[in-house]
PDB file of N, CA and C in Angstrom:
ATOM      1  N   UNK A   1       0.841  -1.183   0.000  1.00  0.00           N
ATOM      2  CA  UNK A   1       0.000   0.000   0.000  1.00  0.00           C
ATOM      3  C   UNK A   1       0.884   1.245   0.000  1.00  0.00           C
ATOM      4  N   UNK A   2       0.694   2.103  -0.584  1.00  0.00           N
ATOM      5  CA  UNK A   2       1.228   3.560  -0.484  1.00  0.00           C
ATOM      6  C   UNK A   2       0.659   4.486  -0.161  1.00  0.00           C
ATOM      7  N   UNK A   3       1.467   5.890   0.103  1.00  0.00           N
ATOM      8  CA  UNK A   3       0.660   7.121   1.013  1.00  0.00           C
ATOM      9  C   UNK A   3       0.191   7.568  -0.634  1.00  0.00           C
ATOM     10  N   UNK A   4      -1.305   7.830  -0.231  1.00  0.00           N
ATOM     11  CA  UNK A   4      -1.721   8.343  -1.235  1.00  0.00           C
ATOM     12  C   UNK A   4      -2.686   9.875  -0.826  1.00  0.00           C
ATOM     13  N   UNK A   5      -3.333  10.797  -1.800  1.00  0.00           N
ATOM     14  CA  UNK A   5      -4.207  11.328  -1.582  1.00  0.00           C
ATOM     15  C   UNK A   5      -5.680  10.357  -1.196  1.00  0.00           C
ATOM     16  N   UNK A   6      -5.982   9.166  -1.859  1.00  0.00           N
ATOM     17  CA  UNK A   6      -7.393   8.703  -1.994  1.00  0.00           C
ATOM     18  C   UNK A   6      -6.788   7.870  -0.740  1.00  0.00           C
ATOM     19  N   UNK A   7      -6.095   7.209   0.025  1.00  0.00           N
ATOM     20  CA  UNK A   7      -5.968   7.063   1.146  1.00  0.00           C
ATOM     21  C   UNK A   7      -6.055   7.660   2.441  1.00  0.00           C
ATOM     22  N   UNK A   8      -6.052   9.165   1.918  1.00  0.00           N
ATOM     23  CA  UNK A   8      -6.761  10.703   2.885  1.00  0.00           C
ATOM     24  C   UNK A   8      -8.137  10.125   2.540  1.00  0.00           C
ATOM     25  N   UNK A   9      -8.550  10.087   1.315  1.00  0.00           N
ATOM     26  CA  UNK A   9     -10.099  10.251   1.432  1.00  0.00           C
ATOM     27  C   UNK A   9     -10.722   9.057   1.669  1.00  0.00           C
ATOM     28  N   UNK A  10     -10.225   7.705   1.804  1.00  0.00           N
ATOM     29  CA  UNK A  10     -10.917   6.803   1.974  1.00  0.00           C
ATOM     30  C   UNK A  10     -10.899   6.919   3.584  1.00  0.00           C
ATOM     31  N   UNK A  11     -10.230   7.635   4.175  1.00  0.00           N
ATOM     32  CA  UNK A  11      -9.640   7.760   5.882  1.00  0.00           C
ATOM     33  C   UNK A  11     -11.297   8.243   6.343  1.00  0.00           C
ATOM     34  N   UNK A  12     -10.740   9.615   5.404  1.00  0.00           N
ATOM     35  CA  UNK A  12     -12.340  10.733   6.028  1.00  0.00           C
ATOM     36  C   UNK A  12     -13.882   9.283   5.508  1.00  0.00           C
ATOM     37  N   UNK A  13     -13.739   9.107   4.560  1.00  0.00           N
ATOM     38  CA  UNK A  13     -14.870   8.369   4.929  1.00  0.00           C
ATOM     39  C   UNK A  13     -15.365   7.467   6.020  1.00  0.00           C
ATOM     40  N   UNK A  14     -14.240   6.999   5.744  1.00  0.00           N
ATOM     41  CA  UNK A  14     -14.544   5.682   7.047  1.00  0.00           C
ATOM     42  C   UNK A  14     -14.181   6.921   8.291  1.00  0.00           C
ATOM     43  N   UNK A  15     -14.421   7.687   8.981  1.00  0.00           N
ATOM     44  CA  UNK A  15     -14.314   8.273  10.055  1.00  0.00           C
ATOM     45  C   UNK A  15     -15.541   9.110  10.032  1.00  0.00           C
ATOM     46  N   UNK A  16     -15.862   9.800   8.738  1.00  0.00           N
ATOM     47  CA  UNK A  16     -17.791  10.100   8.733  1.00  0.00           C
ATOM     48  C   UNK A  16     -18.769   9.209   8.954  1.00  0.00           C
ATOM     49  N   UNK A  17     -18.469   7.604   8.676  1.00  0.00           N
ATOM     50  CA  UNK A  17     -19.631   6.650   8.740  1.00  0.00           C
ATOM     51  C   UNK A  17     -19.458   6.119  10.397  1.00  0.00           C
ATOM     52  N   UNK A  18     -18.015   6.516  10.889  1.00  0.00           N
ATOM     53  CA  UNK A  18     -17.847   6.365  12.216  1.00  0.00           C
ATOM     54  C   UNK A  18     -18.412   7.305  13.220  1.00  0.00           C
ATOM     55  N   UNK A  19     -18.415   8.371  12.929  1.00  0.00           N
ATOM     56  CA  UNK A  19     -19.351   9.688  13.373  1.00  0.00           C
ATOM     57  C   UNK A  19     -20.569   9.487  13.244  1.00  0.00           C
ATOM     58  N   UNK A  20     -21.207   9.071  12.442  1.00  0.00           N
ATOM     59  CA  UNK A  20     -23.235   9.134  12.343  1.00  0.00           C
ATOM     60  C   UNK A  20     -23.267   7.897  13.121  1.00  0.00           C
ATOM     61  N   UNK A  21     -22.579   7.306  13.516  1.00  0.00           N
ATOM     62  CA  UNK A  21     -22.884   6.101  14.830  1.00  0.00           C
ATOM     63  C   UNK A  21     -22.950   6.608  16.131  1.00  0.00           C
ATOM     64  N   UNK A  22     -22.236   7.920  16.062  1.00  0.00           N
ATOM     65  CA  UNK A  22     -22.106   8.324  17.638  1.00  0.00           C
ATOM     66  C   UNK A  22     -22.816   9.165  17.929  1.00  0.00           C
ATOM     67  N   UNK A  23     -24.189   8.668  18.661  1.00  0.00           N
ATOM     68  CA  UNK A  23     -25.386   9.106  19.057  1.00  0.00           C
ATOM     69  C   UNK A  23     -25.718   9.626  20.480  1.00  0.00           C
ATOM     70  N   UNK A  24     -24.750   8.667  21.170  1.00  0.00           N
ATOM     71  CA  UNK A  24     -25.088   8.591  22.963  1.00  0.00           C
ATOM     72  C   UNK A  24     -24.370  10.248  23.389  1.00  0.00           C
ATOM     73  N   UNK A  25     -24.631  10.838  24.298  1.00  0.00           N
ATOM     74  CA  UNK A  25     -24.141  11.691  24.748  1.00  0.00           C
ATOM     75  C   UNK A  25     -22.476  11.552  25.783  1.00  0.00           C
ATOM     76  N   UNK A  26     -22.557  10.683  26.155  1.00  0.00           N
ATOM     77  CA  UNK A  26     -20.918  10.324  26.470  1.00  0.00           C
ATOM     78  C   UNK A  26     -19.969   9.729  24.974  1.00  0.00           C
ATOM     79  N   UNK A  27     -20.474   9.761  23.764  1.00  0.00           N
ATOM     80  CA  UNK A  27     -20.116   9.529  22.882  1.00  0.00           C
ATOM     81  C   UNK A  27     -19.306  10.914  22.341  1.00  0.00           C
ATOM     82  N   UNK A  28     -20.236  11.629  22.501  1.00  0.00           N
ATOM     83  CA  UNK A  28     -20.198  13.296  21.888  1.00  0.00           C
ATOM     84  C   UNK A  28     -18.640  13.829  21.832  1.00  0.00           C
ATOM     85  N   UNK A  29     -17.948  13.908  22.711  1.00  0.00           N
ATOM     86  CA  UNK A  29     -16.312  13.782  23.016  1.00  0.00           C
ATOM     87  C   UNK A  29     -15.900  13.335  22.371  1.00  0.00           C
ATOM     88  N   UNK A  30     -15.901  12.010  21.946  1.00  0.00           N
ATOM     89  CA  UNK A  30     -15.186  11.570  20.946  1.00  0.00           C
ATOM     90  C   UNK A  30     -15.457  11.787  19.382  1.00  0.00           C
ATOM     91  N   UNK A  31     -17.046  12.434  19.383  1.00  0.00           N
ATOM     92  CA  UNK A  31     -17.324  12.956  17.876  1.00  0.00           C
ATOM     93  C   UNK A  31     -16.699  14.056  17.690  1.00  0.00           C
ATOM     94  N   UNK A  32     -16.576  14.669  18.461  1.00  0.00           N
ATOM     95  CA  UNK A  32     -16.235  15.902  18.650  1.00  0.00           C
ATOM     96  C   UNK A  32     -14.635  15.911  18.009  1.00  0.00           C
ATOM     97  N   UNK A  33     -13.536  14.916  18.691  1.00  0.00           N
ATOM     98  CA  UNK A  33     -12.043  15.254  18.561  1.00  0.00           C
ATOM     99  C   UNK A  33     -11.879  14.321  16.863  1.00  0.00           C
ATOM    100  N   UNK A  34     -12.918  13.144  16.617  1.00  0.00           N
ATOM    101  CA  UNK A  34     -12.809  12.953  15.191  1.00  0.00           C
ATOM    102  C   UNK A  34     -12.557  13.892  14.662  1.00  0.00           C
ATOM    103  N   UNK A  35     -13.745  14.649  14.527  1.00  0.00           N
ATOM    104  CA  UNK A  35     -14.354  15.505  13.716  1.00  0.00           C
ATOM    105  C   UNK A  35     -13.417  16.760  13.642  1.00  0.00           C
ATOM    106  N   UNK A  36     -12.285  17.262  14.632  1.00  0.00           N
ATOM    107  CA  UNK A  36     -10.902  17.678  14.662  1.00  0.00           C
ATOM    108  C   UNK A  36      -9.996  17.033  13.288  1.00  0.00           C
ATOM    109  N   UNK A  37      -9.919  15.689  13.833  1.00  0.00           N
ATOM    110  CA  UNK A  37      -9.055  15.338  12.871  1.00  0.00           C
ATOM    111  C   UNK A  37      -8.975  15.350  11.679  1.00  0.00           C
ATOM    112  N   UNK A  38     -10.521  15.072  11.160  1.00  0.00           N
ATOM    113  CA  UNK A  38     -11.095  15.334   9.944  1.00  0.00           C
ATOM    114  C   UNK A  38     -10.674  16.370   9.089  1.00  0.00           C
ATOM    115  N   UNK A  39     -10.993  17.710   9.866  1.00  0.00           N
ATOM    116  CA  UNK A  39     -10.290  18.803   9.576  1.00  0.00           C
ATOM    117  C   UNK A  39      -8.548  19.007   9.503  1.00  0.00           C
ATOM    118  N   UNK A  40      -8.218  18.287   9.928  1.00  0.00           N
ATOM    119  CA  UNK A  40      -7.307  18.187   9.825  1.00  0.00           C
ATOM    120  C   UNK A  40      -5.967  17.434   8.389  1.00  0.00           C
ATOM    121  N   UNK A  41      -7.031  16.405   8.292  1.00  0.00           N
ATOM    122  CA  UNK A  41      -6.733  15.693   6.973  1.00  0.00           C
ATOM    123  C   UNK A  41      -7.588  16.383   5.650  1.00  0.00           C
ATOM    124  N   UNK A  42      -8.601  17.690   6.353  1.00  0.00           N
ATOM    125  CA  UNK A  42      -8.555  18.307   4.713  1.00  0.00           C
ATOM    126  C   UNK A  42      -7.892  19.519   4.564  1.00  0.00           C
ATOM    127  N   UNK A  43      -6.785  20.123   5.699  1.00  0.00           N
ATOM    128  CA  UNK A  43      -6.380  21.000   5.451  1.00  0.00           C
ATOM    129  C   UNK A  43      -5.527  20.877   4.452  1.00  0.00           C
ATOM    130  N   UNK A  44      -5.141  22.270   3.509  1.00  0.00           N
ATOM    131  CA  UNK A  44      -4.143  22.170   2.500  1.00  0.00           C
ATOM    132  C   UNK A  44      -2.861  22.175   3.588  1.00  0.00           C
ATOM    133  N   UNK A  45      -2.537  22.266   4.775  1.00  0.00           N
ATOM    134  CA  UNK A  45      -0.951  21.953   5.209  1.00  0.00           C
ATOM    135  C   UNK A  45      -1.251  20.613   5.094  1.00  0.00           C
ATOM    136  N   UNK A  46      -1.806  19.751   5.692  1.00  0.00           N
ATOM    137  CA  UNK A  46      -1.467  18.814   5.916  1.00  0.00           C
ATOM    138  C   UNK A  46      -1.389  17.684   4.373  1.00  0.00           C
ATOM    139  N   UNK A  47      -2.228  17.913   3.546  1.00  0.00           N
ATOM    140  CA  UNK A  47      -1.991  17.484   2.286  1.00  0.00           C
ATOM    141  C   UNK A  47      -0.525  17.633   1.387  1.00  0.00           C
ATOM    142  N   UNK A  48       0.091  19.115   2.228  1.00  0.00           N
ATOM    143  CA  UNK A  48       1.479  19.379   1.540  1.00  0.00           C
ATOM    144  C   UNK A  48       2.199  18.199   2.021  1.00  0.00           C
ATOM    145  N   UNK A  49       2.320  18.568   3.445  1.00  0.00           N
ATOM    146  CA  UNK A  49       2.710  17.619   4.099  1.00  0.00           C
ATOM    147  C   UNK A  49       2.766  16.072   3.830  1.00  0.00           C
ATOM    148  N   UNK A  50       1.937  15.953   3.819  1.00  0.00           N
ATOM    149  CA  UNK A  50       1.765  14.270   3.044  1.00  0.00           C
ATOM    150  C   UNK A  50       2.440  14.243   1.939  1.00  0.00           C
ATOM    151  N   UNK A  51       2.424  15.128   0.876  1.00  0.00           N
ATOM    152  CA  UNK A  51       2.690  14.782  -0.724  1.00  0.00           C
ATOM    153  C   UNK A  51       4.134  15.545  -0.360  1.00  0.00           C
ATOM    154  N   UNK A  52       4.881  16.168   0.295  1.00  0.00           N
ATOM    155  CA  UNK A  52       6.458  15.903   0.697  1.00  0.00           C
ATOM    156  C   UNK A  52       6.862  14.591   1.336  1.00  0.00           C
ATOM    157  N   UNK A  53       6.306  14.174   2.443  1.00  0.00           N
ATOM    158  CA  UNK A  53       6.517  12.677   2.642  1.00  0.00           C
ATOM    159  C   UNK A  53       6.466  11.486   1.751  1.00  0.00           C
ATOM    160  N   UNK A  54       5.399  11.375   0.837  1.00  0.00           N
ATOM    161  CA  UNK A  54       5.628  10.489   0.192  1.00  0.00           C
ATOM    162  C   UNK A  54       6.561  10.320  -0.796  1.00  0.00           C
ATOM    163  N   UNK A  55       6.391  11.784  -1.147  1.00  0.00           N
ATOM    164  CA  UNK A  55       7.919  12.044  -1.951  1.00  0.00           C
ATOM    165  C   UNK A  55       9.355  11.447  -1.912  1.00  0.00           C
ATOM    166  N   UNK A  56       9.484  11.646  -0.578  1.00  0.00           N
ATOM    167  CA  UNK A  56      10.899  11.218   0.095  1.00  0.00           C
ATOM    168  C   UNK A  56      10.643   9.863   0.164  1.00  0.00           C
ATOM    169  N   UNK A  57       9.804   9.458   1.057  1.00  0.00           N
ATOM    170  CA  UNK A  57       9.775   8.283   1.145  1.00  0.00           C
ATOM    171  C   UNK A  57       9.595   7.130  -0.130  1.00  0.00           C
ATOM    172  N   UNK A  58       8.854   7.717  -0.915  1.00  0.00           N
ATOM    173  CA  UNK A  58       9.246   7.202  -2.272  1.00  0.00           C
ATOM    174  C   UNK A  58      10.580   6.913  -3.012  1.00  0.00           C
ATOM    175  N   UNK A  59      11.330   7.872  -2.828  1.00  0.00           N
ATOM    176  CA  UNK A  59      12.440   8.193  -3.107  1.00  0.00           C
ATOM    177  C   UNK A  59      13.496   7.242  -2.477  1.00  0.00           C
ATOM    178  N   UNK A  60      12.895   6.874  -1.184  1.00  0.00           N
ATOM    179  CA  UNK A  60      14.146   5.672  -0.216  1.00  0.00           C
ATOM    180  C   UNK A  60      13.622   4.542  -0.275  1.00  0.00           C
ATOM    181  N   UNK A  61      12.472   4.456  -0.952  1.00  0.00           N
ATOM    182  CA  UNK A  61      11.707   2.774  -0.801  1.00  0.00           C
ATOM    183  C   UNK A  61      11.235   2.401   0.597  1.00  0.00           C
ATOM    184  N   UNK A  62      10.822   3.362   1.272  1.00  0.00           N
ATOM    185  CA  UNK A  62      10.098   2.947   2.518  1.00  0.00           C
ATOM    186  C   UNK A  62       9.009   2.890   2.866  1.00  0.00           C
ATOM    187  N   UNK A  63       8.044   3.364   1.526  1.00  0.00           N
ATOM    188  CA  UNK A  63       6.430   3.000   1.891  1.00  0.00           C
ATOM    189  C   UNK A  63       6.262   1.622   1.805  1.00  0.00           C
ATOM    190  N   UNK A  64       6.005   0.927   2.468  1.00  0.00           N
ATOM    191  CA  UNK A  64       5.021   0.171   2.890  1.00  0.00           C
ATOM    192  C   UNK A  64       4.146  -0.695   3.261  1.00  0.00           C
ATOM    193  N   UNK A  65       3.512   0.309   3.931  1.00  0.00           N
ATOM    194  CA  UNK A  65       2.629   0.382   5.252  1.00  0.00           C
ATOM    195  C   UNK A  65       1.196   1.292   4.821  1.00  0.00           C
ATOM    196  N   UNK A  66       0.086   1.229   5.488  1.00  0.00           N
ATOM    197  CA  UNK A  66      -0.911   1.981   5.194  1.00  0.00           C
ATOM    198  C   UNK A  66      -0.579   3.436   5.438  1.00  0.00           C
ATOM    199  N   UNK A  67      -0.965   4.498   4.857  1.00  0.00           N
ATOM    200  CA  UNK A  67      -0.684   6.098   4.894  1.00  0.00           C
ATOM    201  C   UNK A  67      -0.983   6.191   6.160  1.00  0.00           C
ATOM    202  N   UNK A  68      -0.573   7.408   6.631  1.00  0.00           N
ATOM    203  CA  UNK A  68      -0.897   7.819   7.672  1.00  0.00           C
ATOM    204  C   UNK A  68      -2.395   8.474   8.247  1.00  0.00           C
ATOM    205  N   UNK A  69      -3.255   8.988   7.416  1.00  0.00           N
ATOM    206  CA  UNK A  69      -4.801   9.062   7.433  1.00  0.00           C
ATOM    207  C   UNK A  69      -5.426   7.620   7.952  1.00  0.00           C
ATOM    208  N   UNK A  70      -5.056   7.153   6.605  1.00  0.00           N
ATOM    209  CA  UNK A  70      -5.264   5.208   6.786  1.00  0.00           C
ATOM    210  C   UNK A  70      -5.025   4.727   8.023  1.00  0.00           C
ATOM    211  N   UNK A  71      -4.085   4.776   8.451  1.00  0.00           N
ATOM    212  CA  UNK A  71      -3.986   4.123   9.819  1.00  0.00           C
ATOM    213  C   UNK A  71      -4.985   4.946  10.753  1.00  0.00           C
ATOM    214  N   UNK A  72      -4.339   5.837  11.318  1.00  0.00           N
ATOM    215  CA  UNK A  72      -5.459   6.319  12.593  1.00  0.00           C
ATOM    216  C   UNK A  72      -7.022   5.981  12.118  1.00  0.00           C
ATOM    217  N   UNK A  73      -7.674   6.182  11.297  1.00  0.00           N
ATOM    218  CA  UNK A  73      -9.289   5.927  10.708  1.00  0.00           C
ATOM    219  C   UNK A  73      -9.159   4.212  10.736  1.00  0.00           C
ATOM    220  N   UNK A  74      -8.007   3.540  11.082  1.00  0.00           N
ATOM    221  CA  UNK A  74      -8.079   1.980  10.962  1.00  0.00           C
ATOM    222  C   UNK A  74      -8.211   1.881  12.685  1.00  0.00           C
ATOM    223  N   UNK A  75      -7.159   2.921  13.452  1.00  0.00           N
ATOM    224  CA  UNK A  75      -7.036   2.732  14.856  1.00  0.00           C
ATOM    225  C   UNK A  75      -7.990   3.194  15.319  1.00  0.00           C
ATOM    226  N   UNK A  76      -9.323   4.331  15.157  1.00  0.00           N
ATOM    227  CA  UNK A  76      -9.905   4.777  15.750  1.00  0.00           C
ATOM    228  C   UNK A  76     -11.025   3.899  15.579  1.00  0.00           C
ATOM    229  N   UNK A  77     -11.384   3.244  13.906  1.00  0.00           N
ATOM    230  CA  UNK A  77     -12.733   2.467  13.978  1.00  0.00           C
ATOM    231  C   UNK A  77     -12.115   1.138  14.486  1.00  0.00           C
ATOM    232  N   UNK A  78     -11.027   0.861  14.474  1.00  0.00           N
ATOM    233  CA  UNK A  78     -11.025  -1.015  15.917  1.00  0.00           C
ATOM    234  C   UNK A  78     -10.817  -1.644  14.089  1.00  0.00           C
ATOM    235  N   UNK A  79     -10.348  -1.255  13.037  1.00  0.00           N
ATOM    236  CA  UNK A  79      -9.991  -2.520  11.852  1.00  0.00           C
ATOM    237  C   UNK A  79      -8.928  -2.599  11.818  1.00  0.00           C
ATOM    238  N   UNK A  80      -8.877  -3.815  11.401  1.00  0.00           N
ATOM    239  CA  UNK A  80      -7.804  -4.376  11.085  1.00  0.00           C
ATOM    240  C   UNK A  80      -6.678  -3.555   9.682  1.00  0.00           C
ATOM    241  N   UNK A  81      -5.677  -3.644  10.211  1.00  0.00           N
ATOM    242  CA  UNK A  81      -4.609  -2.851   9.188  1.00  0.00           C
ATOM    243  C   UNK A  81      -4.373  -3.509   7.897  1.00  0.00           C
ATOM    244  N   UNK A  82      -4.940  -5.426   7.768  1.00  0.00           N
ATOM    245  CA  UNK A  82      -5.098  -5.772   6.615  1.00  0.00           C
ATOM    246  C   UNK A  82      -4.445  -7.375   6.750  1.00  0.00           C
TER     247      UNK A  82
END
């Protein structure tokens, strides 16, 4: 697997379908700091960011592993990394 852009967006999905589950009010906290991160994986820094990393890391042959979006949206919904 490689760091990709559609590995950002397959992240945010699976972390929106993880959000419309969280209904309970002791839930709310944790919709809440997703929904941080979210923002976070659509900011344009962090997209630079990514597409300099993969760069390099492309460059040394060290991708891989799932992107970094990919993982946390794997660690936060409880799946398996593959």
């Amino acid at each position: 697997c490689t760091c990709s852009f559609l590995d950002t967006d397959r992240a945010l999905v699976l972390l929106e379908e993880y959000c419309k589950k969280l209904k309970k009010p002791e839930e709310q906290q944790l919709k809440k700091a997703i929904r941080k991160v979210m923002g976070i994986f659509k900011s344009s820094l962090f997209e630079a960011l990514l597409g300099s990393f993969t760069k390099k890391a492309t460059r040394h042959g060290a991708i891989s592993h799932p992107s970094l979006p990919a993982a946390v949206a794997y660690d936060v919904l409880g799946c398996p990394k593959d």
